[in-house]
N, C-alpha and C. Protein backbone atom coordinates (compact mmCIF):
# COMPACT_ATOMS: atom_id res chain seq x y z
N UNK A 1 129.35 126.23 147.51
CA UNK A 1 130.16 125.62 146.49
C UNK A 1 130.21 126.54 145.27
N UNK A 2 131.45 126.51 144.51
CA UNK A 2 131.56 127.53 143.72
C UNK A 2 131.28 126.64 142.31
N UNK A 3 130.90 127.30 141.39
CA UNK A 3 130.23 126.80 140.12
C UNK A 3 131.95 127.44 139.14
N UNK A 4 131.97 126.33 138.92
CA UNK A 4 133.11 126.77 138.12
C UNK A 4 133.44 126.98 136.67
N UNK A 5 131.99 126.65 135.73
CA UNK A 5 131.28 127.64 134.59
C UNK A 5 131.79 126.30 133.60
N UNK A 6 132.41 125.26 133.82
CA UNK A 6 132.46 123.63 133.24
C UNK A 6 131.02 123.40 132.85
N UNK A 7 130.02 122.97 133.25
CA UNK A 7 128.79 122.92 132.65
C UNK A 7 128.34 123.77 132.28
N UNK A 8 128.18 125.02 132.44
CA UNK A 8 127.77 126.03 131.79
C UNK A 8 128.20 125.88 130.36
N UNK A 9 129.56 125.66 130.03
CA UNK A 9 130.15 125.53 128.94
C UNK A 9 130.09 124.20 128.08
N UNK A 10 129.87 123.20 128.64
CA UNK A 10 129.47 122.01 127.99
C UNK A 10 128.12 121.91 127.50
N UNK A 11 127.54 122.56 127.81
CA UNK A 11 125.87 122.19 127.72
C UNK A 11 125.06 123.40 127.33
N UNK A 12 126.08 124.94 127.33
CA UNK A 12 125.76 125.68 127.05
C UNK A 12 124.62 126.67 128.08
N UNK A 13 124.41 128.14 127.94
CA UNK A 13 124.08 128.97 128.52
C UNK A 13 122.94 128.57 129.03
N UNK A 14 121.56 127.75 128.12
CA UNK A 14 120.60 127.65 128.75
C UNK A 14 120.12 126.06 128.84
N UNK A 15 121.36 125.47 128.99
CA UNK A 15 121.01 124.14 129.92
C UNK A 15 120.83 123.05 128.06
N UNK A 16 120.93 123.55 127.15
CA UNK A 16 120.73 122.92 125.93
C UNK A 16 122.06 122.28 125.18
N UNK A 17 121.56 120.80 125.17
CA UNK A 17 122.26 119.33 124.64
C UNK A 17 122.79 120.01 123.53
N UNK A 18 124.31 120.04 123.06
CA UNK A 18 124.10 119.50 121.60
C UNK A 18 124.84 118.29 121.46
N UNK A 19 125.35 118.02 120.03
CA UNK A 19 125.79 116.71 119.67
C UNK A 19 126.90 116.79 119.26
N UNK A 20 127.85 115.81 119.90
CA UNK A 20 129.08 116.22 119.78
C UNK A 20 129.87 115.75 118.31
N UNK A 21 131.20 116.10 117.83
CA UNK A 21 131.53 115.64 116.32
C UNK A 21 131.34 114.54 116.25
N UNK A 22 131.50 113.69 117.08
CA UNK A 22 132.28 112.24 116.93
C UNK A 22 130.51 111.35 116.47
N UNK A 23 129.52 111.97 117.28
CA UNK A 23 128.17 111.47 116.95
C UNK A 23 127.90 112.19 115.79
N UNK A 24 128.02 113.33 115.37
CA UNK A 24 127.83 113.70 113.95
C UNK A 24 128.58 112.71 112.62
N UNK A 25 129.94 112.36 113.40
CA UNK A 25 130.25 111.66 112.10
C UNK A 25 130.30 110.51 112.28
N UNK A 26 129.53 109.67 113.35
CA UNK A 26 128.89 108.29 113.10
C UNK A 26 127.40 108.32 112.23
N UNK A 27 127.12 109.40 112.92
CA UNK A 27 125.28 109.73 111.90
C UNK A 27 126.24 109.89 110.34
N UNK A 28 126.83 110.46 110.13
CA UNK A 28 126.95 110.30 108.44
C UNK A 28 127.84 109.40 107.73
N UNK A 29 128.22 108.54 108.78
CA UNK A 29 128.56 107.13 108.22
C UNK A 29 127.75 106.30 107.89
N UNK A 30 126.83 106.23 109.06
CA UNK A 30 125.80 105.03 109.08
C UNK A 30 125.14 105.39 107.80
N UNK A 31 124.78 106.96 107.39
CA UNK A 31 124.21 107.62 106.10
C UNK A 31 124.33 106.77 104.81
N UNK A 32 125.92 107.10 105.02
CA UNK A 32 126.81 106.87 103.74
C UNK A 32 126.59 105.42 103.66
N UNK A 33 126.60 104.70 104.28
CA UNK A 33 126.62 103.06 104.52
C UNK A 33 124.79 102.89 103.57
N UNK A 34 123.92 102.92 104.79
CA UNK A 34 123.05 102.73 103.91
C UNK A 34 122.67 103.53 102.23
N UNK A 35 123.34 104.40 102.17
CA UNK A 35 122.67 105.27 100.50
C UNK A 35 123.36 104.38 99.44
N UNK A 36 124.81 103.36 100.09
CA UNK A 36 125.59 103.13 99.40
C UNK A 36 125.08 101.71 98.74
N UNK A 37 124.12 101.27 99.98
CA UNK A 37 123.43 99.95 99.75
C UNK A 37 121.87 100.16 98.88
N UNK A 38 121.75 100.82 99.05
CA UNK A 38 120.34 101.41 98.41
C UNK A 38 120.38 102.01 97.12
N UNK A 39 121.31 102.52 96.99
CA UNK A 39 121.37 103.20 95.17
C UNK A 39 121.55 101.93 94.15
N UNK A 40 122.17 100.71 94.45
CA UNK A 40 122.31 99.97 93.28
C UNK A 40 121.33 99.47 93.17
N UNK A 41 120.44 99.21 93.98
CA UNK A 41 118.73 98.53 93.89
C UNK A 41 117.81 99.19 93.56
N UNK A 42 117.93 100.89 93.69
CA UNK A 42 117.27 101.30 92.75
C UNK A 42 117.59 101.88 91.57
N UNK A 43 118.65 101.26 91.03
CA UNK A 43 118.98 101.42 89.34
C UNK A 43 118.60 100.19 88.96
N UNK A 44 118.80 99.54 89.11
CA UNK A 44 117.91 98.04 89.17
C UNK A 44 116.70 98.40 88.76
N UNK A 45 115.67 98.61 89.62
CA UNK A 45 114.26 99.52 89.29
C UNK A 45 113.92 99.60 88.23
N UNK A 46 114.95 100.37 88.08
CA UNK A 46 114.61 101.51 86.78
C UNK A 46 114.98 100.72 85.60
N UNK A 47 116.22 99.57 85.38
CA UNK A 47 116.19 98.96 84.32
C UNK A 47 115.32 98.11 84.17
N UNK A 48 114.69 97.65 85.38
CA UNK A 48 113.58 96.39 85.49
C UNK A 48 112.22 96.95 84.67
N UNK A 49 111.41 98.11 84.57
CA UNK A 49 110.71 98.72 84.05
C UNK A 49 111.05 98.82 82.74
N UNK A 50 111.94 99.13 82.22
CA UNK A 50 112.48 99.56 81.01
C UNK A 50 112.48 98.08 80.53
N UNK A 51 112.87 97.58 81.12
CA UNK A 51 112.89 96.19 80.36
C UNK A 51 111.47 95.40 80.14
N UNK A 52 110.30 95.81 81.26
CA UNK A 52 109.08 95.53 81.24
C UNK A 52 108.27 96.15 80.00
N UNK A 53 108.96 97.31 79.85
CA UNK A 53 108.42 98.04 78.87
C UNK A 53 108.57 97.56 77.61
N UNK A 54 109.89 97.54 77.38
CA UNK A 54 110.47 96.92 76.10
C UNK A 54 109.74 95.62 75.67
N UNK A 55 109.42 94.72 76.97
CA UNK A 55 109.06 93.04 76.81
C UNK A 55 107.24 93.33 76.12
N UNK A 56 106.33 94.21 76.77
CA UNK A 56 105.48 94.58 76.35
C UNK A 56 105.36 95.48 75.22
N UNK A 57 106.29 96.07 74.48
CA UNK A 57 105.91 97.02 73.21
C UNK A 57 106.39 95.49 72.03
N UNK A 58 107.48 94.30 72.53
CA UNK A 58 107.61 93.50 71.24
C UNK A 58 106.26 92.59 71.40
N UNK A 59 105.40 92.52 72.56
CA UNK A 59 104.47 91.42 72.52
C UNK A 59 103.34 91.86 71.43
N UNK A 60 103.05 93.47 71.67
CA UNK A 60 102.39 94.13 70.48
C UNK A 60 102.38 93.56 69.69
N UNK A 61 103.79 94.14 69.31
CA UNK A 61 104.05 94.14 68.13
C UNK A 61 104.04 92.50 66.81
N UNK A 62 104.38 91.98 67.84
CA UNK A 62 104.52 90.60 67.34
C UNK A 62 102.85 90.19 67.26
N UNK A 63 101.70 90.47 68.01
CA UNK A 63 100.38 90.12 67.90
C UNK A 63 100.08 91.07 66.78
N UNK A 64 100.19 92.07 66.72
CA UNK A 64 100.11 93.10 65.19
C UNK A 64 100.19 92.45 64.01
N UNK A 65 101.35 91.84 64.04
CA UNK A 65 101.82 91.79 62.71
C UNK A 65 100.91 89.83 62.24
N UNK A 66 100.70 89.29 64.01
CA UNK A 66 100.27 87.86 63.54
C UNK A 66 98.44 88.67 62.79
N UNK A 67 97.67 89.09 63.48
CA UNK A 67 97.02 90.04 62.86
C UNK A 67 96.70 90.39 61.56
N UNK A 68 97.93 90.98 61.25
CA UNK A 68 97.71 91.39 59.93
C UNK A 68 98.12 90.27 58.65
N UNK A 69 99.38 89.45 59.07
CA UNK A 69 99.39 88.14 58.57
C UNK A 69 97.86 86.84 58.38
N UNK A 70 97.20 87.20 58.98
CA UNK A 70 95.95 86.41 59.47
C UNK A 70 95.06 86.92 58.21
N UNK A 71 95.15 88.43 58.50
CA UNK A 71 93.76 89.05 57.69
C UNK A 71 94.31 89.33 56.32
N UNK A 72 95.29 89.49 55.88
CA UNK A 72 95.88 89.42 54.43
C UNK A 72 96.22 87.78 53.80
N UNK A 73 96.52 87.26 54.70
CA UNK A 73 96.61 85.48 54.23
C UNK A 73 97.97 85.72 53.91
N UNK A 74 98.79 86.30 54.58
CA UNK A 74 100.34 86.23 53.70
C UNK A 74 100.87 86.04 55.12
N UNK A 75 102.18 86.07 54.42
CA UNK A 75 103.88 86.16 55.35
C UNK A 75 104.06 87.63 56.06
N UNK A 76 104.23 87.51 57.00
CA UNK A 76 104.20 88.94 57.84
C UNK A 76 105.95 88.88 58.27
N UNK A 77 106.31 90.07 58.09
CA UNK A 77 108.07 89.60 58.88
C UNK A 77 108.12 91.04 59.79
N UNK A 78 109.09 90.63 61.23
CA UNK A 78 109.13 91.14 62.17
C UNK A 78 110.55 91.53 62.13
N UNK A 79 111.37 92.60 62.07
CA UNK A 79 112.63 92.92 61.87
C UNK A 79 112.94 93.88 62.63
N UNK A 80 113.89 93.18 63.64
CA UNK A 80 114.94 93.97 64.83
C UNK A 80 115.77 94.98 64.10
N UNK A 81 115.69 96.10 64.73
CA UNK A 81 116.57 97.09 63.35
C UNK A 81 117.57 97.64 65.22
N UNK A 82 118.74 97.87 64.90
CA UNK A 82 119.68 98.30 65.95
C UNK A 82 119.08 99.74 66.31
């Protein structure tokens, strides 16, 4: 039987798979699909911290100032500046 060089050529010289376009560009769909679902949850993250942060620097601050209101016997004022 004659080898008519069809597999040779599909599969290449030494018998080695590759992957054809159509599976390359399902792999970078499925990619794109999940990165697309995943990036807004972790900006999320990142404001969730920031906001943890923020919630903990006014708790300070607000025990600071009851603090110093306490130990002076006066009016202490707490002022949001933009």
């Amino acid at each position: 039987m004659k080898d008519s060089g069809t597999n040779r050529r599909r599969h290449g010289a030494l018998g080695q798979g590759a992957f054809t376009l159509l599976e390359l560009l399902v792999v970078i769909g499925i990619i794109a699909v999940l990165i697309s679902i995943t990036l807004p949850a972790m900006k999320g993250l990142g404001r969730s911290a920031t906001n943890k942060g923020a919630t903990r620097q006014l708790v300070e601050d607000l025990r600071l100032a009851r603090q110093v209101a306490l130990r002076n016997r006066s009016t202490v004022y707490v002022v949001f500046t933009p």
